[in-house]
Protein backbone atom coordinates (compact mmCIF):
# COMPACT_ATOMS: atom_id res chain seq x y z
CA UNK A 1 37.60 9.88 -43.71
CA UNK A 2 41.05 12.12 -44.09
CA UNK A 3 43.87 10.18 -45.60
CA UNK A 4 46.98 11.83 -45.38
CA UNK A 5 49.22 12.09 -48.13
CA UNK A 6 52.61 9.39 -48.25
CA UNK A 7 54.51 13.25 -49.30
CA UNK A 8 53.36 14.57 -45.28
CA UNK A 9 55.66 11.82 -43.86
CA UNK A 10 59.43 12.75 -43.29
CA UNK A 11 61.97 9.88 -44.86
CA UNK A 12 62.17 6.82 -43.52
CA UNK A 13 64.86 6.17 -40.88
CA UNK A 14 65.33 2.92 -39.20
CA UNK A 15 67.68 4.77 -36.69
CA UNK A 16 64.91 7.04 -35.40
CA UNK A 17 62.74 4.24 -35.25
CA UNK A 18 65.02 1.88 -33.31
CA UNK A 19 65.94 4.42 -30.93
CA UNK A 20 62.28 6.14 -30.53
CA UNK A 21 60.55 2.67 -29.95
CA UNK A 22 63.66 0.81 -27.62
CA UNK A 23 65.00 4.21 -26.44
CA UNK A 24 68.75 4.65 -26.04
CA UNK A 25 71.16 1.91 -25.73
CA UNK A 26 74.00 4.06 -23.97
CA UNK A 27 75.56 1.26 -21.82
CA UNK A 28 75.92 -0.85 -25.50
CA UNK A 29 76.67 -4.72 -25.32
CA UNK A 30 72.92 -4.94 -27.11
CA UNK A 31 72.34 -7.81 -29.74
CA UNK A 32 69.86 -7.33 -32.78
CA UNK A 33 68.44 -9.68 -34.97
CA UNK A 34 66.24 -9.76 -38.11
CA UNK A 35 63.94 -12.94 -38.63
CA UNK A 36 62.32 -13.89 -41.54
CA UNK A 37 59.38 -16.65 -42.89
CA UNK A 38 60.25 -18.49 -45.71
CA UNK A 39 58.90 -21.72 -46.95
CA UNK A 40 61.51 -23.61 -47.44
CA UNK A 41 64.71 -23.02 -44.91
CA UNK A 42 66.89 -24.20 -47.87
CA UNK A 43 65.93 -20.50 -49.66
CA UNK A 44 68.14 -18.82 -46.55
CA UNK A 45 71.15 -20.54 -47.68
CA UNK A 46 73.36 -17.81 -49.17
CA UNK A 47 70.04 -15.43 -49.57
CA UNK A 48 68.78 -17.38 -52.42
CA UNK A 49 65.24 -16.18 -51.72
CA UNK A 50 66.43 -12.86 -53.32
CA UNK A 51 67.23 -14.15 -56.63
CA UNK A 52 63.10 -15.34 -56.60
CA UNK A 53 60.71 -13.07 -58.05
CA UNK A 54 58.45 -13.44 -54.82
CA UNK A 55 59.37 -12.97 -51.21
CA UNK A 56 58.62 -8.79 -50.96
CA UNK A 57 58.47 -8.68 -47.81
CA UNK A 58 61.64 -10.85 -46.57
CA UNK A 59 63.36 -8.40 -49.84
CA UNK A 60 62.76 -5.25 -47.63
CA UNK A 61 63.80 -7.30 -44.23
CA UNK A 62 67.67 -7.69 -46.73
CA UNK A 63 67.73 -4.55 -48.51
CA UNK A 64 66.28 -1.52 -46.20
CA UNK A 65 66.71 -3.27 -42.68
CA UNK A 66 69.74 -4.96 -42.89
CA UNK A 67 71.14 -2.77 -44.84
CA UNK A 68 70.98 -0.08 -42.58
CA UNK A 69 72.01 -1.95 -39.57
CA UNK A 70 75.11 -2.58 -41.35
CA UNK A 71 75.53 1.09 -42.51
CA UNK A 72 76.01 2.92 -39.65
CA UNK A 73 72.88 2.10 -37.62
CA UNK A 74 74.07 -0.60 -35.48
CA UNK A 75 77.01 1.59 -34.36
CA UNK A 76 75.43 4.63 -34.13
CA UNK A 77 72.80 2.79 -31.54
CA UNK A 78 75.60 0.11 -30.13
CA UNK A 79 73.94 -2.46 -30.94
CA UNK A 80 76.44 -5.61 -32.28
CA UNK A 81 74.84 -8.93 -34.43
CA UNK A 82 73.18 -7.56 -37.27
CA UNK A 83 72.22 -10.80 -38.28
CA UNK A 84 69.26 -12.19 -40.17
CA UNK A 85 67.74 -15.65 -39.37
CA UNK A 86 64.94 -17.54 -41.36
CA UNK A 87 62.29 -19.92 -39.72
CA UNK A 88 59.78 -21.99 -41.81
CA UNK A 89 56.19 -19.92 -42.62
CA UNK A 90 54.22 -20.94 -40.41
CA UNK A 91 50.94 -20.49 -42.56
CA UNK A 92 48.41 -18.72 -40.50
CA UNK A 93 48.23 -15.33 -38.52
CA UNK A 94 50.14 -15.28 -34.61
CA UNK A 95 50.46 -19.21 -35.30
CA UNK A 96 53.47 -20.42 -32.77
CA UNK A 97 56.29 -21.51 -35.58
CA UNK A 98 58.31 -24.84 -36.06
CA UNK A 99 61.27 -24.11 -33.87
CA UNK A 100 63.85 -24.69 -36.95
CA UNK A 101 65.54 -21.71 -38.01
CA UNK A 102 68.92 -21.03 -40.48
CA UNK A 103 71.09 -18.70 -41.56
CA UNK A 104 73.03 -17.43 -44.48
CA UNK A 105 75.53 -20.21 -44.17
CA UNK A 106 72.68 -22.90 -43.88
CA UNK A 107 73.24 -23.75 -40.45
CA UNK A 108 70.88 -25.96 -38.37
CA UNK A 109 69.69 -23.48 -35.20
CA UNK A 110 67.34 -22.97 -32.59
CA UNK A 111 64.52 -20.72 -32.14
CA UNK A 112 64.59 -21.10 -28.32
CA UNK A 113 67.69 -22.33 -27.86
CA UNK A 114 69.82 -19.76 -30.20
CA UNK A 115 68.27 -16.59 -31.10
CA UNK A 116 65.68 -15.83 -28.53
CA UNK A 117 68.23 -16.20 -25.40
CA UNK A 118 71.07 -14.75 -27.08
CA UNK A 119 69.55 -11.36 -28.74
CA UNK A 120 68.38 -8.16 -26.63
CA UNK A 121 66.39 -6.96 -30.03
CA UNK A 122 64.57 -8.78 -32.85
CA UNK A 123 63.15 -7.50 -35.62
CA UNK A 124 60.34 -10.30 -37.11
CA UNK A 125 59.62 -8.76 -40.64
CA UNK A 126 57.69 -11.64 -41.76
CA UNK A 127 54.03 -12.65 -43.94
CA UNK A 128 52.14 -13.89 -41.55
CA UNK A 129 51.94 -11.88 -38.00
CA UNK A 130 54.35 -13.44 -34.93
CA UNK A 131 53.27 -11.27 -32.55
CA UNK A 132 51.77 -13.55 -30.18
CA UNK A 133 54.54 -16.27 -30.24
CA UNK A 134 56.90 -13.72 -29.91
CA UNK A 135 55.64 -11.45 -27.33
CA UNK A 136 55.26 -15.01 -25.17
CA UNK A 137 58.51 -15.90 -25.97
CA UNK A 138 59.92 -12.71 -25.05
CA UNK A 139 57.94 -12.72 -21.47
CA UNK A 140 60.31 -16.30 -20.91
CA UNK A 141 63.84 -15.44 -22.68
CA UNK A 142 63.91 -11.55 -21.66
CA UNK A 143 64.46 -9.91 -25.12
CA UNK A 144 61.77 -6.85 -26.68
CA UNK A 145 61.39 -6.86 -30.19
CA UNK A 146 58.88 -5.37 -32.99
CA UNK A 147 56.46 -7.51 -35.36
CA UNK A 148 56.46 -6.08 -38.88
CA UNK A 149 54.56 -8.09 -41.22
CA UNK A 150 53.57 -7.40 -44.60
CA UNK A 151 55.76 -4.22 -44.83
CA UNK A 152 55.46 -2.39 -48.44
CA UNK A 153 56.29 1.07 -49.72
CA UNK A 154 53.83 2.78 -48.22
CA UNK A 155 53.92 1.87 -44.69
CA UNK A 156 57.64 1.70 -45.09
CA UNK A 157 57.36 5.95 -45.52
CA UNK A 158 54.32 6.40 -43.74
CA UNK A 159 53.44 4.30 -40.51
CA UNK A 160 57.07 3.51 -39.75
CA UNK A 161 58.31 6.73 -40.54
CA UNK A 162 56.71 8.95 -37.89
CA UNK A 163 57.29 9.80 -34.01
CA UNK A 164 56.21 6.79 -31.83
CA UNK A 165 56.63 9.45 -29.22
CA UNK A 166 53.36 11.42 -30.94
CA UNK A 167 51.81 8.31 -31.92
CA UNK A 168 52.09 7.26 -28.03
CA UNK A 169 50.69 10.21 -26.64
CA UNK A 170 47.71 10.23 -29.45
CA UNK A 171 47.38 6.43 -28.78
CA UNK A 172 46.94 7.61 -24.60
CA UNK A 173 44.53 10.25 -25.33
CA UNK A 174 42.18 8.06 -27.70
CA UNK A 175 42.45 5.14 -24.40
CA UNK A 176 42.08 7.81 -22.10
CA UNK A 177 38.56 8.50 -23.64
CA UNK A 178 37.07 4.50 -24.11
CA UNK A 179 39.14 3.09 -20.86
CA UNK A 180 36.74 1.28 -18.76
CA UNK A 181 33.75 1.11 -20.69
CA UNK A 182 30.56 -1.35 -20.43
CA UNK A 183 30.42 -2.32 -23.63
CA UNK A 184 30.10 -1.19 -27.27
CA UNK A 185 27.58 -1.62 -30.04
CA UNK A 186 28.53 -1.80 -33.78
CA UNK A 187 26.16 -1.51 -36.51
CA UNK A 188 26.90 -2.84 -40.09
CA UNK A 189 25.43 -2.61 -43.19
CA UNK A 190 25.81 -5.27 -45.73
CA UNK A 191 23.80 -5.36 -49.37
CA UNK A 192 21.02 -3.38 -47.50
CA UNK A 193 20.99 -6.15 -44.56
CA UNK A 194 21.32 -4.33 -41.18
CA UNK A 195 23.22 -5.69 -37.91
CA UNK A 196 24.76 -5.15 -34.55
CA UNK A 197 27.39 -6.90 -32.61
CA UNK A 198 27.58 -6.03 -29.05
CA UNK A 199 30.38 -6.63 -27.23
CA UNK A 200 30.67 -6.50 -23.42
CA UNK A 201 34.06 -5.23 -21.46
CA UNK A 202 32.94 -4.73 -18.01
CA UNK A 203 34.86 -1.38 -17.08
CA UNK A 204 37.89 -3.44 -18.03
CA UNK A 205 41.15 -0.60 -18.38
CA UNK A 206 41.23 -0.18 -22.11
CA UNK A 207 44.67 -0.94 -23.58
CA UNK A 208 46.87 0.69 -26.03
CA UNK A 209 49.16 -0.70 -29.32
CA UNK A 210 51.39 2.62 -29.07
CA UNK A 211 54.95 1.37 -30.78
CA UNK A 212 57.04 2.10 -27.57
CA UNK A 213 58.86 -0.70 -25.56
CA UNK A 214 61.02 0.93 -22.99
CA UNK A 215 63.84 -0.58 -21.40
CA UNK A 216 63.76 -3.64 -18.79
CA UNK A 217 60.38 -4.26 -20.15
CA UNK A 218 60.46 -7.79 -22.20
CA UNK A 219 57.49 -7.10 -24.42
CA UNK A 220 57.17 -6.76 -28.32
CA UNK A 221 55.96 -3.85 -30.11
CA UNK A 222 53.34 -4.33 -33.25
CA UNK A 223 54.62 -1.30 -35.69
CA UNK A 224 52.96 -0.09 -37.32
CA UNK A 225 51.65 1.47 -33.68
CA UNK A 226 48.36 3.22 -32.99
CA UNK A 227 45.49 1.45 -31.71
CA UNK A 228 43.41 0.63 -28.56
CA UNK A 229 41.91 -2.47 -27.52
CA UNK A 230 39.90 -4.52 -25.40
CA UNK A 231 39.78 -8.07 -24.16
CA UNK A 232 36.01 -8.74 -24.71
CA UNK A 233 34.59 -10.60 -21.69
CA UNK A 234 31.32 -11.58 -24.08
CA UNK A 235 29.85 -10.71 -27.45
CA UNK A 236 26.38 -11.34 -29.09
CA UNK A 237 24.72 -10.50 -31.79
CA UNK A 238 25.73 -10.85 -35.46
CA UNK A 239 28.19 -8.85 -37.95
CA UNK A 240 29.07 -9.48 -41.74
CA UNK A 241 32.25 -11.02 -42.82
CA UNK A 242 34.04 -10.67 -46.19
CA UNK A 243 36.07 -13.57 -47.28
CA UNK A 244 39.23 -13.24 -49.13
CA UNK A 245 37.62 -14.04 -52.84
CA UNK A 246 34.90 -11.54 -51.65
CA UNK A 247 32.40 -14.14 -50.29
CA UNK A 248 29.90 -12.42 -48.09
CA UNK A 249 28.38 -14.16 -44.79
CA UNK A 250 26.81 -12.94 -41.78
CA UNK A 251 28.17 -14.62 -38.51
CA UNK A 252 25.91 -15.46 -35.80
CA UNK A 253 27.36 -14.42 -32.79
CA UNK A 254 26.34 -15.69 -28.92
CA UNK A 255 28.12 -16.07 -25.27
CA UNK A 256 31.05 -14.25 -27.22
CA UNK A 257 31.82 -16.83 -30.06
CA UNK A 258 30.73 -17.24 -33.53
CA UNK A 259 28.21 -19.79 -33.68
CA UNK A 260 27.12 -20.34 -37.23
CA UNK A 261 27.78 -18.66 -40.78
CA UNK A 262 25.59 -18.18 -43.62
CA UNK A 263 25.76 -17.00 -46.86
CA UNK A 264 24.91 -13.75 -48.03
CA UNK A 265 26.47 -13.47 -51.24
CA UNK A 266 29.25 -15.56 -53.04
CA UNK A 267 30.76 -19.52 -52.57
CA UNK A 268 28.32 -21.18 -50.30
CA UNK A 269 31.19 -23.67 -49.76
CA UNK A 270 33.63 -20.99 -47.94
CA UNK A 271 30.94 -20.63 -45.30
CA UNK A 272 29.94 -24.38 -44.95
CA UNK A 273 34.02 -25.04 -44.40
CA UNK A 274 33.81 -22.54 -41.74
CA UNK A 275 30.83 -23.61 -40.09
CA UNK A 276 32.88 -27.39 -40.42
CA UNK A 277 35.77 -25.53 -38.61
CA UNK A 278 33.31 -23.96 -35.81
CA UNK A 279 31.80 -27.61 -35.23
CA UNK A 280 35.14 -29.19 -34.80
CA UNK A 281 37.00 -26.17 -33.26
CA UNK A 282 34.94 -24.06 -31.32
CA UNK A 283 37.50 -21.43 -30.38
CA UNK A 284 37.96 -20.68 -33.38
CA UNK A 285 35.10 -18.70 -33.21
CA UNK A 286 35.77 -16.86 -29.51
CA UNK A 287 36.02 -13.32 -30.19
CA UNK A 288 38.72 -12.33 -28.60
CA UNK A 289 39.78 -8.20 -29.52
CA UNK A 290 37.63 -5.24 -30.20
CA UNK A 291 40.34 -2.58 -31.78
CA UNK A 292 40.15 1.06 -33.00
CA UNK A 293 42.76 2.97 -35.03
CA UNK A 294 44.14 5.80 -33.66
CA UNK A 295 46.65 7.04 -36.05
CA UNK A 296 46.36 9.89 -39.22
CA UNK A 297 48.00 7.32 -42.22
CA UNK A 298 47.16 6.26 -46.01
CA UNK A 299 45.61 2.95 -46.72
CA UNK A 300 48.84 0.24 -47.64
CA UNK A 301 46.57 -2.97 -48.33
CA UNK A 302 47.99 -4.54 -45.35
CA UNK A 303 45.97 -4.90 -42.08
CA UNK A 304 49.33 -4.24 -39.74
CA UNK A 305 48.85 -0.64 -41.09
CA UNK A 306 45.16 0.00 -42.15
CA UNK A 307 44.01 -1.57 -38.59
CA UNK A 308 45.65 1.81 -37.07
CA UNK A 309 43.86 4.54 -39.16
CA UNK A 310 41.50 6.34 -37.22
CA UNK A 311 38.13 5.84 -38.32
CA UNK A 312 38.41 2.17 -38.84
CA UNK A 313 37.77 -0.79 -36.49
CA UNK A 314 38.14 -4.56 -36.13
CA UNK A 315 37.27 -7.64 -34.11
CA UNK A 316 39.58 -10.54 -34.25
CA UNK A 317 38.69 -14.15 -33.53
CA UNK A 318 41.22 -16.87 -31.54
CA UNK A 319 44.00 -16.75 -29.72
CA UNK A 320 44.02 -13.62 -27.23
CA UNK A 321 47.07 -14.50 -25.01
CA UNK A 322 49.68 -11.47 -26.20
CA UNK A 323 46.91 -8.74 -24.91
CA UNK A 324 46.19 -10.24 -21.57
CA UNK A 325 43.29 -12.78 -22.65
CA UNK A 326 43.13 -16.15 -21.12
CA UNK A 327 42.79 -18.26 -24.78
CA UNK A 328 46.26 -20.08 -25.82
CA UNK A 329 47.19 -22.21 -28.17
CA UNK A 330 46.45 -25.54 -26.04
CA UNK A 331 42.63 -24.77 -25.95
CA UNK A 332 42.53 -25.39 -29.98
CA UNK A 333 41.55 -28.94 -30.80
CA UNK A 334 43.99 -28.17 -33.51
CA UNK A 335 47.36 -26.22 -33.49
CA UNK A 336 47.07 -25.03 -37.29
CA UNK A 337 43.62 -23.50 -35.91
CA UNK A 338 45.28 -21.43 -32.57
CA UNK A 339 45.52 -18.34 -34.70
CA UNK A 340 44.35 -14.87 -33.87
CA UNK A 341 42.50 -13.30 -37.20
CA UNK A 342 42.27 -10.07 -37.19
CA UNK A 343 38.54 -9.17 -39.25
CA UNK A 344 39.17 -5.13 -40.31
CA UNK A 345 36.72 -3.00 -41.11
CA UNK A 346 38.16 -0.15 -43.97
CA UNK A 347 36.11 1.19 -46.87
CA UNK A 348 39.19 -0.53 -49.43
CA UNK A 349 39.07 -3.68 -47.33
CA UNK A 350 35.15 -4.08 -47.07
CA UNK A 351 33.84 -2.34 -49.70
CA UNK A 352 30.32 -3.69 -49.80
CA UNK A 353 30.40 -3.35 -45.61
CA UNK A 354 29.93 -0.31 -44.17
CA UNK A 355 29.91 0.03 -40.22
CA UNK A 356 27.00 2.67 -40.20
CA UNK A 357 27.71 3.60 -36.22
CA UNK A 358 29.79 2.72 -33.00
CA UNK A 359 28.79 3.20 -30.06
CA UNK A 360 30.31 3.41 -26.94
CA UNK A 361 28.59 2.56 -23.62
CA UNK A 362 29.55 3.92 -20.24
CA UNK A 363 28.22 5.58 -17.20
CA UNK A 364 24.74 4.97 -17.83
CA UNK A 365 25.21 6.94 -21.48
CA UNK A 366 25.28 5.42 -24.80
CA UNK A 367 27.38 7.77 -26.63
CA UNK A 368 28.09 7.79 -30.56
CA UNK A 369 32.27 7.83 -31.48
CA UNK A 370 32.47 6.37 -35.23
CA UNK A 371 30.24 6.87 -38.24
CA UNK A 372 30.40 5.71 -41.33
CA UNK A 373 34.09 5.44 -40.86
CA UNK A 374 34.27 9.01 -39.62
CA UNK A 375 35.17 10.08 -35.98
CA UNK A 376 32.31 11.93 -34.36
CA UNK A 377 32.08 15.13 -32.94
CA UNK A 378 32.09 13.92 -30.02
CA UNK A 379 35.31 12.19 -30.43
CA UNK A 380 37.39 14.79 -31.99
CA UNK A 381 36.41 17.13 -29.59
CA UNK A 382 38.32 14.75 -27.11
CA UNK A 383 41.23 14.13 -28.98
CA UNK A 384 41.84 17.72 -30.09
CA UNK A 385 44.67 18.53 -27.96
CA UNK A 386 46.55 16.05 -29.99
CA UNK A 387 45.48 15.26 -33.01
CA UNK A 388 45.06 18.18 -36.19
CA UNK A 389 41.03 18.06 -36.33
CA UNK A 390 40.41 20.58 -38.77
CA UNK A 391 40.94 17.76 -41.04
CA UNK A 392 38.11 16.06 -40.32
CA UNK A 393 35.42 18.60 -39.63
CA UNK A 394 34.63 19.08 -43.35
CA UNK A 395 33.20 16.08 -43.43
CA UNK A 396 31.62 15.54 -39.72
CA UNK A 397 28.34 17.51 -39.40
């Protein structure tokens, strides 16, 4: 796999990003607004959160974004508001959040009553993921908007540092290739245990994570960009899962939802509370994205970035809503369950996992596009009007 050096990225600008990813705002009269998670609203009141040792990512939300906005950006882009709003963590990936919100003066607001109508641009650089309350919110109350969570260093100068215009076209070429495929076939190995997940699309369009949201469009962009994705329409098999203390199980997978868990290595009480979960919350278990990275970036430890390199893959479980699937929150038995859980696949995030081949049906052929984390042959020579190949063919026979 070719990981690109952070010192191959130009310097972070939030100016080229705003305008590259919302375009130009020539006529002006544009809000923008920055919203953050914290845990406890009271934190927002005159930015005490940035006396706290915590809070990283709500630091770089103050210090790089705001910043900016205030020095020069706004102006140069004519946008007006730079302000910065806090709502209550909501706990959970692409869970919808309490509708409380403050700001630097402690004021009592309004999600949906005073920032979503009233801004043309927000900015949610947050913990956990809002893209899917957002994007839904932004399909009733008009606005666009970008979902940054978990920025750090590196993805601050790496994936939000180059040309979504690139990225786009890349992103096109990559959908252009998998669009309107049968299915695909993943095979994992796990502690010398071999699987496959299969997982149907029926020659559905494939879609594309690309970082651009034009004008007149009410949508919100996931940066870092660079991915394509499908709405499965059924999955079975089984694939191994790594929990977050490193607790191995292998996930029984039928009628496209994950049926029962068992241990392979690790706390055999991780995977009896999410077999508990499965029995009392059944969609929890609905698999409900198949993604693939399209983009040339460094690793950052956070999925919003690592989900994007090329090479790597992931199938989420839950809520599918914000990419055209039919599961929303009301179909959870519980609302702390209507998540959408992204489950990567990276050599730094699954270490003991490897995904040994993908394969990509359609048109009768079954046709090989990852291994072991590696493009295929096959697959670069598709993309090689775009992408700088010679990268990877040292290490693709």
């Amino acid at each position: 796999m070719y990981l690109p050096n952070i010192n191959e990225f130009p310097k972070f600008s939030l100016k080229r990003l705003l305008s590259t990813c919302f375009g130009n705002n020539d006529s002006g009269g544009k809000q923008i607004c920055i919203l953050i998670d914290l845990p406890d609203l009271a934190l927002m009141h005159g930015h005490k959160f940035l006396d706290s040792s915590e809070f990283s990512v709500q630091k770089y939300a103050h210090d790089v974004f705001l910043r900016d906005l205030k020095n020069g950006v706004s102006q140069d882009l004519n946008y007006s508001g730079n302000d910065i709003f806090a709502f209550k963590t909501t706990g959970g990936s692409n869970l919808d959040p309490e509708d409380a919100a403050t700001n630097f003066n402690g004021d009592s607001l309004s999600l949906e009553n005073d920032i979503y109508p009233k801004y043309d641009i927000i900015l949610a650089i947050t913990d956990y993921s809002l893209t899917a309350p957002l994007t839904a919110s932004a399909k009733i109350h008009g606005f666009r908007g970008a979902t940054l969570h978990g920025v750090n260093d590196i993805i601050l100068n790496s994936g939000l540092a180059v040309d979504y215009n690139e990225i786009s076209k890349q992103s096109e070429l990559f959908r252009s290739v998998l669009d309107q495929s049968d299915s695909f076939e993943l095979d994992f190995e796990v502690l010398g245990k071999k699987s496959t997940l299969t997982i149907n699309c029926q020659n559905q369009s494939a879609q594309k994570s690309h970082g651009l949201c034009p004008g007149g469009i009410p949508d919100v962009a996931n940066l870092p960009a660079g991915e394509v994705y499908f709405v499965p329409t059924s999955a079975s098999g089984s694939f191994p899962f790594r929990f977050s203390d490193g607790t191995l199980a292998q996930m029984e997978v039928d009628n496209g939802a994950i049926i029962n868990a068992s241990l392979v290595r690790g706390d055999q009480q991780k995977v009896d509370d999410r077999n508990q979960q499965l029995k009392e919350d059944p969609a929890t278990g609905i698999i409900g994205e198949l993604g693939f990275g399209t983009q040339l970036l460094p690793f950052s430890g956070k999925d919003i970035q690592d989900e994007k390199i090329l090479g790597t893959c992931h199938v989420a479980t839950g809520r599918s809503d914000h990419l055209g699937g039919s599961l929303t929150p009301d179909l959870f038995n519980s609302r702390m369950n209507a998540s959408h859980d992204d489950i990567l696949y990276a050599p730094p995030k699954t270490p003991e996992i490897n995904v040994s081949e993908v394969r990509m049906n359609k048109n009768g052929e079954s046709i090989s596009i990852l291994k072991d984390f590696q493009p295929t042959a096959f697959l670069l020579d598709h993309l090689s009007s775009e992408y700088p190949v010679e990268k990877f063919l040292t290490s693709v026979s």
